[in-house]
Protein backbone atom coordinates (compact mmCIF):
# COMPACT_ATOMS: atom_id res chain seq x y z
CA UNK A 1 0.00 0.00 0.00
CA UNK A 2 1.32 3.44 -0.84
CA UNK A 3 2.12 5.41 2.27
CA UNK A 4 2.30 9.43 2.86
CA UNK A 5 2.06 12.12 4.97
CA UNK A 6 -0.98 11.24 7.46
CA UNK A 7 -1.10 7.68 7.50
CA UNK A 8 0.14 5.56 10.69
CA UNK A 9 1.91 2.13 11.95
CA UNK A 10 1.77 -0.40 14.43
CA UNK A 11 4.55 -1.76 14.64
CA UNK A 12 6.67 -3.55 17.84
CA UNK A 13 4.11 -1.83 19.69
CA UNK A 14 4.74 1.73 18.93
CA UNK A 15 2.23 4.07 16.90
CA UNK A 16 4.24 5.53 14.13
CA UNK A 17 3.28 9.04 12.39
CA UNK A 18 4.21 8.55 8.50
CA UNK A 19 6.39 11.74 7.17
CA UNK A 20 6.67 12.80 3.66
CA UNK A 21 6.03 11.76 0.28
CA UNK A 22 9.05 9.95 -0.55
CA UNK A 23 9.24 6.12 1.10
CA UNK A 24 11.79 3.58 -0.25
CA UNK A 25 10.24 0.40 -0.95
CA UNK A 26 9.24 -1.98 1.98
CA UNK A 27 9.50 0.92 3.92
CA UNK A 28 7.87 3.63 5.74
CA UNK A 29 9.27 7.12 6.58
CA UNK A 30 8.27 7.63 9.95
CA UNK A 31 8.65 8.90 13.90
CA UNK A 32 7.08 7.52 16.83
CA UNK A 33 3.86 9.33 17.58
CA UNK A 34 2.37 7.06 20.74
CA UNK A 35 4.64 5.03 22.87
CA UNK A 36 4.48 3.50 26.06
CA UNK A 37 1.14 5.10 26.74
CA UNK A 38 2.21 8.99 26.33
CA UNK A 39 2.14 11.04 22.82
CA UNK A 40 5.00 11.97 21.58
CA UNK A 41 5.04 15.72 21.10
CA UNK A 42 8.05 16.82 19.43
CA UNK A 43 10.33 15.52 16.34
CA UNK A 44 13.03 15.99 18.82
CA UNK A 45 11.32 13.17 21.40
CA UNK A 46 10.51 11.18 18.37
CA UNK A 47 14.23 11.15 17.29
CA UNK A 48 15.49 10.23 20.95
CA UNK A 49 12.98 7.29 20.73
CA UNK A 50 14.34 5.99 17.87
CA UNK A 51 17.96 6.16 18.96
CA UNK A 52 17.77 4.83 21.79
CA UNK A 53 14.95 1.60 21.12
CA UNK A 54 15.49 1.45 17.44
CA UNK A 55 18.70 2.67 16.28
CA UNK A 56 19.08 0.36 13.24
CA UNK A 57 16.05 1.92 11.77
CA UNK A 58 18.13 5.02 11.31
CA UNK A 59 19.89 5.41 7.16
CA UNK A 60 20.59 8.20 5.24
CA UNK A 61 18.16 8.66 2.42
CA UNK A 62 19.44 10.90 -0.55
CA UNK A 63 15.96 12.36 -1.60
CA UNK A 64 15.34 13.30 1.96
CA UNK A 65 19.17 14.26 2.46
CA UNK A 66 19.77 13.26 6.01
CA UNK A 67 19.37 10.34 8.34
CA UNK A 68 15.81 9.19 8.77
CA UNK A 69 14.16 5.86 10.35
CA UNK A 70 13.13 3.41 8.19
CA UNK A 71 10.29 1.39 9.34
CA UNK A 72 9.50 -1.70 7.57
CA UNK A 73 6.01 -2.19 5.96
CA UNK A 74 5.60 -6.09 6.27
CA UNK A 75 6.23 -6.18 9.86
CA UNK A 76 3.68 -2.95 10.66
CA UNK A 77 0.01 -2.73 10.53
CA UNK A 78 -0.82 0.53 7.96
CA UNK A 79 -3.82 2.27 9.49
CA UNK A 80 -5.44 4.38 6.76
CA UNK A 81 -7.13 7.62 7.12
CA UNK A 82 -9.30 6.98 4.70
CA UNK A 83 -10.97 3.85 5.48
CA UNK A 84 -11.31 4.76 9.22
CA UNK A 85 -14.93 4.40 10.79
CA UNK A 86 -15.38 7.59 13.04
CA UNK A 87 -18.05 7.30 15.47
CA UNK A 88 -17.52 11.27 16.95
CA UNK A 89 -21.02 12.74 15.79
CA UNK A 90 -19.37 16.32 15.65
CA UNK A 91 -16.28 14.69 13.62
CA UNK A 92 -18.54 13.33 11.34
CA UNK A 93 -20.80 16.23 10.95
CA UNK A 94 -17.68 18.20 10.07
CA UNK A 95 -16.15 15.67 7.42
CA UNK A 96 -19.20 15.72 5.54
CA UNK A 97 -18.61 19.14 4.40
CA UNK A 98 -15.58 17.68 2.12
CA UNK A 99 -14.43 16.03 -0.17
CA UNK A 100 -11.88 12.59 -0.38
CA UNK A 101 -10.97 13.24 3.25
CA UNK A 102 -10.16 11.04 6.35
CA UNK A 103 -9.06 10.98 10.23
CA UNK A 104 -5.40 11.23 11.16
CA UNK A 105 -4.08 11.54 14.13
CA UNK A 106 -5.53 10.04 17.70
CA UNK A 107 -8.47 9.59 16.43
CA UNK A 108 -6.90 7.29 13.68
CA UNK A 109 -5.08 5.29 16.50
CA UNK A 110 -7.28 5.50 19.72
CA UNK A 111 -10.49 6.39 17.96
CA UNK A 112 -11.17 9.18 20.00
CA UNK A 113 -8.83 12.95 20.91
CA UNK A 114 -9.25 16.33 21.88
CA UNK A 115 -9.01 17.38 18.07
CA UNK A 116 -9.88 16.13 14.88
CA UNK A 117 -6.69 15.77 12.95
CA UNK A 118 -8.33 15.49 9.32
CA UNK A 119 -6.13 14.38 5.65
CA UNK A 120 -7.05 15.06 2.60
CA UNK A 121 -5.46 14.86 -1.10
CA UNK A 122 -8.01 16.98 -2.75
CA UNK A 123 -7.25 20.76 -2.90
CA UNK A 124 -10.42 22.23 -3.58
CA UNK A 125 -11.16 21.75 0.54
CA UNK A 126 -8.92 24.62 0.90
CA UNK A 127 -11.74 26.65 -0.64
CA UNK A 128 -14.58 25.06 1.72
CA UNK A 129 -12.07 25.69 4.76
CA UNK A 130 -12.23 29.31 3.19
CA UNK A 131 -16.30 29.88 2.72
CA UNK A 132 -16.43 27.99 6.60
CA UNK A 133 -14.31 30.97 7.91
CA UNK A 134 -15.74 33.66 5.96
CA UNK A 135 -19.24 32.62 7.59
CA UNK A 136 -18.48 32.37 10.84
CA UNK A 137 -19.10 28.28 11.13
CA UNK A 138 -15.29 28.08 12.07
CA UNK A 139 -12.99 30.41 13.78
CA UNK A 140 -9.73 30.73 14.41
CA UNK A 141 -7.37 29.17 17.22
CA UNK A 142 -6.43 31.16 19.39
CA UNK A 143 -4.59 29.08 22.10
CA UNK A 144 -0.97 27.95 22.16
CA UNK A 145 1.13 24.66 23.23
CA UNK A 146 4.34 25.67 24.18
CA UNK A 147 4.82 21.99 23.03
CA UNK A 148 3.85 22.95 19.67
CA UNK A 149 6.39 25.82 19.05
CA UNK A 150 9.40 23.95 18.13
CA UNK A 151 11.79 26.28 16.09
CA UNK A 152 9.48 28.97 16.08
CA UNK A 153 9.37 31.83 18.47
CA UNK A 154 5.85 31.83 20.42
CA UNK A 155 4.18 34.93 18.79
CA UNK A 156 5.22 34.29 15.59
CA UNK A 157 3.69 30.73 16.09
CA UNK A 158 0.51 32.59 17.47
CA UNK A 159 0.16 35.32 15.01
CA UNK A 160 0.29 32.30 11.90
CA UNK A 161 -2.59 30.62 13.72
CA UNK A 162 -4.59 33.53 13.81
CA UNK A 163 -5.12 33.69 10.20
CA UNK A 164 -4.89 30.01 8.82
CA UNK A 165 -8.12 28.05 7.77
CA UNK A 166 -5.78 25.14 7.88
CA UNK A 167 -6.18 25.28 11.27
CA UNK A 168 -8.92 26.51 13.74
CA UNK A 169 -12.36 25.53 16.23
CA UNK A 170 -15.29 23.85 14.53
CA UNK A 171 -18.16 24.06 16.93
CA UNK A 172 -16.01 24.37 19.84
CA UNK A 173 -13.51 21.80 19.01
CA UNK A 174 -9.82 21.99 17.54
CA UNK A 175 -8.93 20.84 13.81
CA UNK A 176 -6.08 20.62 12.04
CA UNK A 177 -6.52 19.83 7.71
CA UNK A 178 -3.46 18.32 6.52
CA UNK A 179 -3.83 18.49 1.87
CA UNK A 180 -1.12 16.61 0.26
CA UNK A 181 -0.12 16.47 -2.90
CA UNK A 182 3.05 14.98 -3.29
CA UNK A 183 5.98 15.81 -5.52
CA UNK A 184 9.21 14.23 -6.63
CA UNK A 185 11.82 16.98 -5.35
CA UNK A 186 15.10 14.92 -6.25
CA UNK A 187 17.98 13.64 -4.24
CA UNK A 188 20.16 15.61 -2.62
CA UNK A 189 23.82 16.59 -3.93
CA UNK A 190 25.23 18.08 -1.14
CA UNK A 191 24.10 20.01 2.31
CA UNK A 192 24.86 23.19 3.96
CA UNK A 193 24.79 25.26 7.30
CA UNK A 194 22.40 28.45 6.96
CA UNK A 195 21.95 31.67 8.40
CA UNK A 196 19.98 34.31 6.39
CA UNK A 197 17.21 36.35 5.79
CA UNK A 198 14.76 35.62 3.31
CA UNK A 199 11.70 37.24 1.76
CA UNK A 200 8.75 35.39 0.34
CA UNK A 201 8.30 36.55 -2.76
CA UNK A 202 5.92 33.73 -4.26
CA UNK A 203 3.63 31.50 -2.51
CA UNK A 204 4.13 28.94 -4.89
CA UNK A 205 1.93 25.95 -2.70
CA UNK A 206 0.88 27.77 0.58
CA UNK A 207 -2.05 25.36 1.20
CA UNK A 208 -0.60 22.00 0.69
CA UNK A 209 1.96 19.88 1.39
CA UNK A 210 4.79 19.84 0.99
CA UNK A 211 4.37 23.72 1.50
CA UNK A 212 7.00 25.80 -0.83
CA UNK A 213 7.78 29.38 -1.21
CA UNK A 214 10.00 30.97 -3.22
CA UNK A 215 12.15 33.70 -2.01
CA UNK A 216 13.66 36.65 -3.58
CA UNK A 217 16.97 35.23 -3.73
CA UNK A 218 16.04 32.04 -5.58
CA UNK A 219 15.90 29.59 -2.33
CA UNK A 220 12.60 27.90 -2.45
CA UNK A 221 11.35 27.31 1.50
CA UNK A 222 9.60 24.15 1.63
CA UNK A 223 7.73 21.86 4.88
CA UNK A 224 5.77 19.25 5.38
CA UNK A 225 4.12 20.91 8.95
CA UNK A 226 0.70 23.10 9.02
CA UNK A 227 2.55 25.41 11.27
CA UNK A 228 4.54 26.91 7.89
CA UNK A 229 1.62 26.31 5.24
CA UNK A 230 -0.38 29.84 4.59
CA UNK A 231 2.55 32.16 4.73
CA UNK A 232 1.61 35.35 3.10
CA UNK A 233 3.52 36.69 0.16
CA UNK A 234 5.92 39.69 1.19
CA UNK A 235 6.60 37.93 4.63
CA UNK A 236 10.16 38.20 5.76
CA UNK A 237 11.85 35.36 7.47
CA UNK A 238 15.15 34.90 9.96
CA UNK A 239 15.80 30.91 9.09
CA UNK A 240 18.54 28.81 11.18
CA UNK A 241 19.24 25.84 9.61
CA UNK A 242 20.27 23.56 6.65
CA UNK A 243 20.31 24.05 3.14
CA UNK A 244 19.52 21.39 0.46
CA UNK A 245 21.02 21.32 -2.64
CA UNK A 246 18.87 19.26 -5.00
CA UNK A 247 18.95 18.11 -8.56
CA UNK A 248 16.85 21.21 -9.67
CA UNK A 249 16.57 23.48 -7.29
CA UNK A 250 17.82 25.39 -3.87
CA UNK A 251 15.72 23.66 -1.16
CA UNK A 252 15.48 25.32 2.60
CA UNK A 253 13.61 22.69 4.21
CA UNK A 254 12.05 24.72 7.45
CA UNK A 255 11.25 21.64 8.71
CA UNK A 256 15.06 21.06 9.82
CA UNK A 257 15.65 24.32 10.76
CA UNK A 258 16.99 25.77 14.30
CA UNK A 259 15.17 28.61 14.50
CA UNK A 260 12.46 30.35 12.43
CA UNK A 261 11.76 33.68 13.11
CA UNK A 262 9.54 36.30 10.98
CA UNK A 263 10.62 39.81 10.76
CA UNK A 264 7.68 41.01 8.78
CA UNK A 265 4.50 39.62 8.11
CA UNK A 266 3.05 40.13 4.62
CA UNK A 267 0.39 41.43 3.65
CA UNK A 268 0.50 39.56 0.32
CA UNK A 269 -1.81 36.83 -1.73
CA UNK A 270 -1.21 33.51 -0.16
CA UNK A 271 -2.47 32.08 -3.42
């Protein structure tokens, strides 16, 4: 079964969160999400996991362009978004109102959460997520996990929230919509230390994953987290972190990155 971004493993008895697109066959791209009872909240707990209980899981992938673990497919159980049963009545009232979408997250795993973690593959949700604002039937979040912040300084973390659709209260309750529509970025040909500012000077996929902006200086800014989707054109960015030189272009992945700070927020077309 073809894996991606959203979709979860059992496996030795560990829930594992599938990352990316790219997944080299047999295996799974992944980080543990759920184990020994607790959720694992940050990629930084999820990497001390692995090293310590599964260190052999850990290779070098050249189209990811670091170390990554490898979990194998025919010794997990794949538990797909899509064919989940949801029983939440307010979950299910709020999935009907798209299209070719599923449960990730605890529900997916538990069958219950605090927040309804949905995944879709079809873009045109963005526009429903959109028309849901613009009425009033969602609104935005407006609370912060300190958990959550990872790389990103607190108010710049809050002030994104405040204006994504991606992400906000349906009815009271949390959601986060994952869209992904994978894309083949290459392998990597070598990697570098960064330090810079940068300037978003096209939104080329603000709404779905993996994310990607192009700066003014050629660098294209991708991730694969909500947190960095819906960045408005004109925004100006402090990035810490590691540049990826790829087959065809200059990739800044702001997933690996230190620190993430915005000096400016744009006022631009996220489209």
């Amino acid at each position: 079964m073809e894996v991606f971004e959203g979709f979860m493993l059992e496996h030795r008895d560990v829930i594992w969160s599938v990352k990316g697109c790219y997944h080299p066959d047999g295996y799974a791209v992944a980080m543990p999400r759920y184990f020994q009872g607790r959720k694992v909240k940050t990629l930084r707990e999820g990497m001390e996991i692995v090293r310590a209980y599964f260190p052999s899981y850990l290779r070098h992938v050249s189209e990811i362009g670091f170390e990554v673990p490898l979990v194998p497919l025919k010794e997990s159980k794949v538990l797909n978004p899509f064919t989940k049963r949801v029983n939440d009545e307010l979950l299910r009232e709020f999935l009907v109102l798209f299209r070719d979408t599923g449960v990730t997250g605890s529900y997916l795993y538990l069958g219950t959460g605090n927040d309804f973690d949905l995944l879709s593959t079809n873009l045109e949700n963005y526009q429903v997520l959109a028309e849901l604002r613009k009425k009033g039937v969602t609104v935005p979040l407006d609370e912060l996990n300190p958990m959550e912040v990872e790389g990103l300084n607190p108010q710049d973390f809050a002030n994104l929230k405040l204006h994504r659709v991606l992400e906000g209260r349906f009815k009271g309750r949390p959601y986060t919509f994952k869209i992904v529509e994978c894309e083949d970025f290459g392998e990597v040909k070598r990697t570098e230390r960064f330090n810079n500012t940068l300037k978003v000077e096209r939104a080329l996929k603000p709404f779905s994953l993996p994310a990607k902006y192009l700066s003014s200086e050629g660098i294209v800014m991708t991730s694969f987290r909500t947190r960095f989707t819906e960045i408005p054109e004109g925004t100006v960015l402090k990035v810490r972190g590691f540049l990826l030189h790829r087959r065809d272009f200059l990739d800044l992945d702001l997933d690996l990155a230190e620190e993430v700070k915005i000096l400016e927020l744009g006022k631009g077309s996220t489209t």
